[in-house]
PDB file of N, CA and C in Angstrom:
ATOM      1  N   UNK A   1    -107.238  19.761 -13.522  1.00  0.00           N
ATOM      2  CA  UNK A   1    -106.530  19.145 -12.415  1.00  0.00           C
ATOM      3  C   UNK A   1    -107.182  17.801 -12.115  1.00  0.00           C
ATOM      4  N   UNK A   2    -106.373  16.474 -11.939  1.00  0.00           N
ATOM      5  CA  UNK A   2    -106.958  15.476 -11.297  1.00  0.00           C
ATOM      6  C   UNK A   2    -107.089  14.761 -10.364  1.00  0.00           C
ATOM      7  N   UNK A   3    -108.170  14.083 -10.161  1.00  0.00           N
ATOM      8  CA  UNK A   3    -108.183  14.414  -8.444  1.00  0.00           C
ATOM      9  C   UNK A   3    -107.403  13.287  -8.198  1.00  0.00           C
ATOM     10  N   UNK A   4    -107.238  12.925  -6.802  1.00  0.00           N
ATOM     11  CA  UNK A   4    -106.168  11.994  -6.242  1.00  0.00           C
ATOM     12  C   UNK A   4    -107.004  11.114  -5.367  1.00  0.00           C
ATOM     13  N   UNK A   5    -106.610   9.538  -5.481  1.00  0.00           N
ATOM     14  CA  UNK A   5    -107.729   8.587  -4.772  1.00  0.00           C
ATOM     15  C   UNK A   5    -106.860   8.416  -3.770  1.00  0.00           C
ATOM     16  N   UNK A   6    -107.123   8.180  -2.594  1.00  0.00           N
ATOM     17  CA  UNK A   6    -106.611   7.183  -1.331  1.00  0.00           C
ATOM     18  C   UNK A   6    -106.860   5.756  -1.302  1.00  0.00           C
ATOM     19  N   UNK A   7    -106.347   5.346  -1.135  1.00  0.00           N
ATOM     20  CA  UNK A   7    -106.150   3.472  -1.174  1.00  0.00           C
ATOM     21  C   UNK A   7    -105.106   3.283   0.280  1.00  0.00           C
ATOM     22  N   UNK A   8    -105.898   2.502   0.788  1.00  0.00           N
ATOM     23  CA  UNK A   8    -105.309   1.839   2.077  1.00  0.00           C
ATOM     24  C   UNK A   8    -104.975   0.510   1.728  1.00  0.00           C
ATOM     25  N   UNK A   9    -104.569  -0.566   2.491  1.00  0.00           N
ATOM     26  CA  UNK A   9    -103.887  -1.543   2.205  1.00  0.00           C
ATOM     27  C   UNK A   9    -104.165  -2.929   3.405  1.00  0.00           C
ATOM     28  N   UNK A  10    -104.278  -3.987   3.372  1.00  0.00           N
ATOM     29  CA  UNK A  10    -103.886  -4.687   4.280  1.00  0.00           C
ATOM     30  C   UNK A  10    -103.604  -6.072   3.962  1.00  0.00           C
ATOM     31  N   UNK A  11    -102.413  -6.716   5.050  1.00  0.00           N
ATOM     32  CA  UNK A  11    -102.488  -8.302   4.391  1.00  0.00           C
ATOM     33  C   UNK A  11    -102.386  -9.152   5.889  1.00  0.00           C
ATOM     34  N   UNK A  12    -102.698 -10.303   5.914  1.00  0.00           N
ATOM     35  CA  UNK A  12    -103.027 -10.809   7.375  1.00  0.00           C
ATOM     36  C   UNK A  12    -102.326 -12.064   6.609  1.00  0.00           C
ATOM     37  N   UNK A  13    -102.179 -13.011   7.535  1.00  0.00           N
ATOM     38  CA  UNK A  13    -102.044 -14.161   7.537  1.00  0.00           C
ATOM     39  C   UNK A  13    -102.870 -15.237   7.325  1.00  0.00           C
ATOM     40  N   UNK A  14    -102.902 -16.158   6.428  1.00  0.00           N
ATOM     41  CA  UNK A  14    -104.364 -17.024   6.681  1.00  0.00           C
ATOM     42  C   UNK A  14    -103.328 -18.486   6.627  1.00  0.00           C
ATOM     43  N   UNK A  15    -104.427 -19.115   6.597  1.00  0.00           N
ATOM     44  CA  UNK A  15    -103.985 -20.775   6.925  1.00  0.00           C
ATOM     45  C   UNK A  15    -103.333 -21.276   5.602  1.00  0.00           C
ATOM     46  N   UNK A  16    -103.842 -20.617   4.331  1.00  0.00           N
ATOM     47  CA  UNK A  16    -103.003 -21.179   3.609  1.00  0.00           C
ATOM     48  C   UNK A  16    -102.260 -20.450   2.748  1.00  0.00           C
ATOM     49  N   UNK A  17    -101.851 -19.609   3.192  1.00  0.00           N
ATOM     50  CA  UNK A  17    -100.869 -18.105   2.667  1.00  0.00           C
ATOM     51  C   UNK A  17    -100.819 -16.888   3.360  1.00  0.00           C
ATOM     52  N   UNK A  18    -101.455 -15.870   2.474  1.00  0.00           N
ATOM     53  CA  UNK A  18    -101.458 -14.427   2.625  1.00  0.00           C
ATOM     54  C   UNK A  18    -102.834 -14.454   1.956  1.00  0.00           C
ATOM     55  N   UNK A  19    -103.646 -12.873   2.972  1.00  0.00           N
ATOM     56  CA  UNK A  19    -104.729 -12.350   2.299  1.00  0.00           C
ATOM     57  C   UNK A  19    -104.315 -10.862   2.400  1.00  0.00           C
ATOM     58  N   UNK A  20    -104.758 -10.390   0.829  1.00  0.00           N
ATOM     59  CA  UNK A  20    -104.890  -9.225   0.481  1.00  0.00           C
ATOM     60  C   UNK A  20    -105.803  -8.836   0.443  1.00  0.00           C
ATOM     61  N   UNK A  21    -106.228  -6.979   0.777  1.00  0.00           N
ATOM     62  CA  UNK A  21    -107.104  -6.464   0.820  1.00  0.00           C
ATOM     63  C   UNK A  21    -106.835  -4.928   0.277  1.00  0.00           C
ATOM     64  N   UNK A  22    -107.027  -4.241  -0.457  1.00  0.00           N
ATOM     65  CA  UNK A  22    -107.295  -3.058  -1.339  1.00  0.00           C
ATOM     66  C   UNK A  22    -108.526  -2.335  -0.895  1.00  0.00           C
ATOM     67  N   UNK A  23    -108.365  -1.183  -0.334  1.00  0.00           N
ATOM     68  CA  UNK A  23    -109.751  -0.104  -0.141  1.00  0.00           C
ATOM     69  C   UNK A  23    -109.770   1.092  -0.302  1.00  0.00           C
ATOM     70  N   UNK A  24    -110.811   1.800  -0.824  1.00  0.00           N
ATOM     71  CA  UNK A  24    -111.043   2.830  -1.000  1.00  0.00           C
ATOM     72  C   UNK A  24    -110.980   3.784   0.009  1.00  0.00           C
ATOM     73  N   UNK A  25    -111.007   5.019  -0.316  1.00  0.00           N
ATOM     74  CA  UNK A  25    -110.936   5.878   1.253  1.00  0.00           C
ATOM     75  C   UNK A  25    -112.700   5.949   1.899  1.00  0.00           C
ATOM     76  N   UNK A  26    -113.653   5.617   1.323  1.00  0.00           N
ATOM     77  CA  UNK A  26    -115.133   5.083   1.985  1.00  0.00           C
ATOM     78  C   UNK A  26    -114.543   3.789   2.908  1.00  0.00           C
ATOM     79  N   UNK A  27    -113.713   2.879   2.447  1.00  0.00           N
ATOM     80  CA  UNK A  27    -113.339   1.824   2.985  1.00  0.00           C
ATOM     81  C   UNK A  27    -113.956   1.039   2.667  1.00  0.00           C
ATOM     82  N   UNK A  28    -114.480   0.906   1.287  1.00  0.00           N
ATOM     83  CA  UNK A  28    -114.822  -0.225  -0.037  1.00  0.00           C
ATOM     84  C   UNK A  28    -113.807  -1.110  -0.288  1.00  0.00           C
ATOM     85  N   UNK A  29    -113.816  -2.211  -0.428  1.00  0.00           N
ATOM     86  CA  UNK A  29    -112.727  -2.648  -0.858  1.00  0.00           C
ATOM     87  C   UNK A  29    -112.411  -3.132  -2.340  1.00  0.00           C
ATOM     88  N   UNK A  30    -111.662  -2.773  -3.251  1.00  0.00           N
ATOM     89  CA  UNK A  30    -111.783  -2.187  -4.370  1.00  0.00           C
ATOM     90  C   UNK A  30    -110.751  -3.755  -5.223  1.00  0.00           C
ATOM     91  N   UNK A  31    -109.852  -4.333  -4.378  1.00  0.00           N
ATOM     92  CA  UNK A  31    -109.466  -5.445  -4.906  1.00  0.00           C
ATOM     93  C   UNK A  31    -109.039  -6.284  -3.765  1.00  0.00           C
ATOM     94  N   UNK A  32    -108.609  -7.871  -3.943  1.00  0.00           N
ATOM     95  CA  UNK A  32    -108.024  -8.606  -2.619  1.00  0.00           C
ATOM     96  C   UNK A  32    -108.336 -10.161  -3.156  1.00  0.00           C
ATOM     97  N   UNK A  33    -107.638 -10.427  -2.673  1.00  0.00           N
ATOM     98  CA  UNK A  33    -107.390 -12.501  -2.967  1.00  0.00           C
ATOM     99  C   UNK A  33    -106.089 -12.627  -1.778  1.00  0.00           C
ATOM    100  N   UNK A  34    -106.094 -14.287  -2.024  1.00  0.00           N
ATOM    101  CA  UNK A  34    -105.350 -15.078  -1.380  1.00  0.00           C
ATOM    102  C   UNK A  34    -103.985 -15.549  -1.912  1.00  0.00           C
ATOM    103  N   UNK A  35    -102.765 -15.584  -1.629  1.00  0.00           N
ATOM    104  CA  UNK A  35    -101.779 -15.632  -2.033  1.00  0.00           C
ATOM    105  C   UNK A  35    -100.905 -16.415  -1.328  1.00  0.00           C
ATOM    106  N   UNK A  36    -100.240 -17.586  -1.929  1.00  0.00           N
ATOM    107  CA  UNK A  36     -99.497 -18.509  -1.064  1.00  0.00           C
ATOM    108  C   UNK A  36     -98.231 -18.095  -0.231  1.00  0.00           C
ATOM    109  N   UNK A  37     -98.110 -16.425  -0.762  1.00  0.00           N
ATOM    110  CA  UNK A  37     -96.236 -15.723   0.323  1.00  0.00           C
ATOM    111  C   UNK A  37     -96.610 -14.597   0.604  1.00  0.00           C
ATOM    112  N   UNK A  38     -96.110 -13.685   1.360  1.00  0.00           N
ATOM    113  CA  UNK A  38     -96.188 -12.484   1.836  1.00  0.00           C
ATOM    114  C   UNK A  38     -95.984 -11.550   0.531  1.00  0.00           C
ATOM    115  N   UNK A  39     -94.678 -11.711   0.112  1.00  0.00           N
ATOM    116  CA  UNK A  39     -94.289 -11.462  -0.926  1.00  0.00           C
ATOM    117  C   UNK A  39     -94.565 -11.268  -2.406  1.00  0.00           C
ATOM    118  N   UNK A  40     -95.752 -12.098  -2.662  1.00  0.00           N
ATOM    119  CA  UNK A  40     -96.917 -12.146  -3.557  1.00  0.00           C
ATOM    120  C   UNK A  40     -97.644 -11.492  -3.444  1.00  0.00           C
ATOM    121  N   UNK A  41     -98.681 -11.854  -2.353  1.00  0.00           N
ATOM    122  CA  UNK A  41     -99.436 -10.809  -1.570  1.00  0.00           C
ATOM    123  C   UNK A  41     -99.273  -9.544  -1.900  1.00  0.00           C
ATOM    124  N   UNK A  42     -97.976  -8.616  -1.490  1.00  0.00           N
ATOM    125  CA  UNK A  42     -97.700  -7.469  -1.589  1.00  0.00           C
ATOM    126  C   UNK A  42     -97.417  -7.203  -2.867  1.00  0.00           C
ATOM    127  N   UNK A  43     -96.533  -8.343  -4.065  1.00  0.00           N
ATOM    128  CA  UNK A  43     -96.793  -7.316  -5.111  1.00  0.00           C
ATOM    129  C   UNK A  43     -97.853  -7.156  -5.767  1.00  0.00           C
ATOM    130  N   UNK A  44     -98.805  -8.254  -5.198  1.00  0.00           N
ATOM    131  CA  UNK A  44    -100.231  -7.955  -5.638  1.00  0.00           C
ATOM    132  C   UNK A  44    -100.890  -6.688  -5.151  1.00  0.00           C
ATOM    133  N   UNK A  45    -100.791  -6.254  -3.966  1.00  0.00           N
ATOM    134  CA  UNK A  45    -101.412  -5.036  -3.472  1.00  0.00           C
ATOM    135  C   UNK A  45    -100.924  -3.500  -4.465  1.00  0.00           C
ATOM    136  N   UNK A  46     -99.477  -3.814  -4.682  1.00  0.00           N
ATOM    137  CA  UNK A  46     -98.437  -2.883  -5.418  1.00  0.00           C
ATOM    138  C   UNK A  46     -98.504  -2.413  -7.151  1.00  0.00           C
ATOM    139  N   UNK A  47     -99.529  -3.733  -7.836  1.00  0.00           N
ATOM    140  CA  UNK A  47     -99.649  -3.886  -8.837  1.00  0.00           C
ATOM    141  C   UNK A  47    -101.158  -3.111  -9.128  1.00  0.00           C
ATOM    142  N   UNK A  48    -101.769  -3.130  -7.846  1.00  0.00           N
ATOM    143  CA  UNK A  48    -102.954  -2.912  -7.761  1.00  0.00           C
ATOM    144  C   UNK A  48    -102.573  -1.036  -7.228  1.00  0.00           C
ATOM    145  N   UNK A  49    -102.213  -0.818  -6.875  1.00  0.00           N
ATOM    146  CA  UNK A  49    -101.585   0.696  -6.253  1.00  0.00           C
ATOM    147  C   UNK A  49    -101.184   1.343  -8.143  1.00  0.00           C
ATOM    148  N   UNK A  50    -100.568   0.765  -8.837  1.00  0.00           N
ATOM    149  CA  UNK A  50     -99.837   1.463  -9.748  1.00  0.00           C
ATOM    150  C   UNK A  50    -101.336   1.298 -10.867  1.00  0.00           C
ATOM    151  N   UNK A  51    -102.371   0.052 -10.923  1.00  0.00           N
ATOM    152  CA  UNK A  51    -103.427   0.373 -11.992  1.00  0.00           C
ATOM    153  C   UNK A  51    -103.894   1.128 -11.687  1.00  0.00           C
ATOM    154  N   UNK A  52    -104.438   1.500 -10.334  1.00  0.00           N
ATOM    155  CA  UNK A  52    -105.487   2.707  -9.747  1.00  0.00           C
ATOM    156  C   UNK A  52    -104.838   4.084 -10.397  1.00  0.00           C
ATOM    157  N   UNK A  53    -103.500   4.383  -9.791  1.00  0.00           N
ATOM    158  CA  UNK A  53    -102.562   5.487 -10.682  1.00  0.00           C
ATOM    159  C   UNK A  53    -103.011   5.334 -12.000  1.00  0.00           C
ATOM    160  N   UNK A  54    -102.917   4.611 -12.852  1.00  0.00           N
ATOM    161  CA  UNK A  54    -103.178   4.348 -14.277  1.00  0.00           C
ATOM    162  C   UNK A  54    -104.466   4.525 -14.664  1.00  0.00           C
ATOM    163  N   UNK A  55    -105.448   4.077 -14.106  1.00  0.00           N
ATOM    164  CA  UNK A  55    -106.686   4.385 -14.176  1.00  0.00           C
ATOM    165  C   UNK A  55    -107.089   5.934 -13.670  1.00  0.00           C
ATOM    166  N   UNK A  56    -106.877   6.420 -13.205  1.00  0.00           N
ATOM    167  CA  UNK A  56    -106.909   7.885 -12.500  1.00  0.00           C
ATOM    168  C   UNK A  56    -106.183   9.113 -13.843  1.00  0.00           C
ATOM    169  N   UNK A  57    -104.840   8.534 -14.538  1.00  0.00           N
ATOM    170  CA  UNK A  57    -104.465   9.364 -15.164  1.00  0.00           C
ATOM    171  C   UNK A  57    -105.168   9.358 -16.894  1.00  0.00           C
ATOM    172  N   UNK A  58    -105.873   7.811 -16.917  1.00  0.00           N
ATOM    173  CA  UNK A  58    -106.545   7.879 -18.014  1.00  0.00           C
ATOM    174  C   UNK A  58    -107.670   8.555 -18.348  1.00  0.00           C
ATOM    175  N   UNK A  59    -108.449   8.827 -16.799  1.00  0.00           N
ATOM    176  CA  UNK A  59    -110.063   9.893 -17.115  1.00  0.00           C
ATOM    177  C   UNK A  59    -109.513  11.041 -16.767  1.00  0.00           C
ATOM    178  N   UNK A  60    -108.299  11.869 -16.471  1.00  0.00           N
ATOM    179  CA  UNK A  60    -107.805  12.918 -16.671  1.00  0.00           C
ATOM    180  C   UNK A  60    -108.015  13.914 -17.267  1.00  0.00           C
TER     181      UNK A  60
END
């Protein structure tokens, strides 16, 4: 059986885009950068949601 990670999420506003933030359930933060749209931002967070899945099913 494999185990299942939690990943939280956040994106704020900054002065010259979007900031992303990726964390672990310790509340590590596991990936995150700056992104000129919201929209970026998020599929960056989303892209980052589906490697963790990918990475999780590879040490399986």
């Amino acid at each position: 059986m494999r185990e299942m990670c939690s990943l939280a999420y956040s994106l704020s506003q900054a002065e010259n885009g979007w900031r992303w933030c990726v964390y672990d359930e310790d509340g590590v933060t596991v990936a995150d950068g700056d992104l000129p749209s919201q929209a970026a931002a998020q599929a960056a967070v989303e892209r980052t949601f589906r490697q963790a899945g990918a990475d999780i099913g590879a040490t399986a």
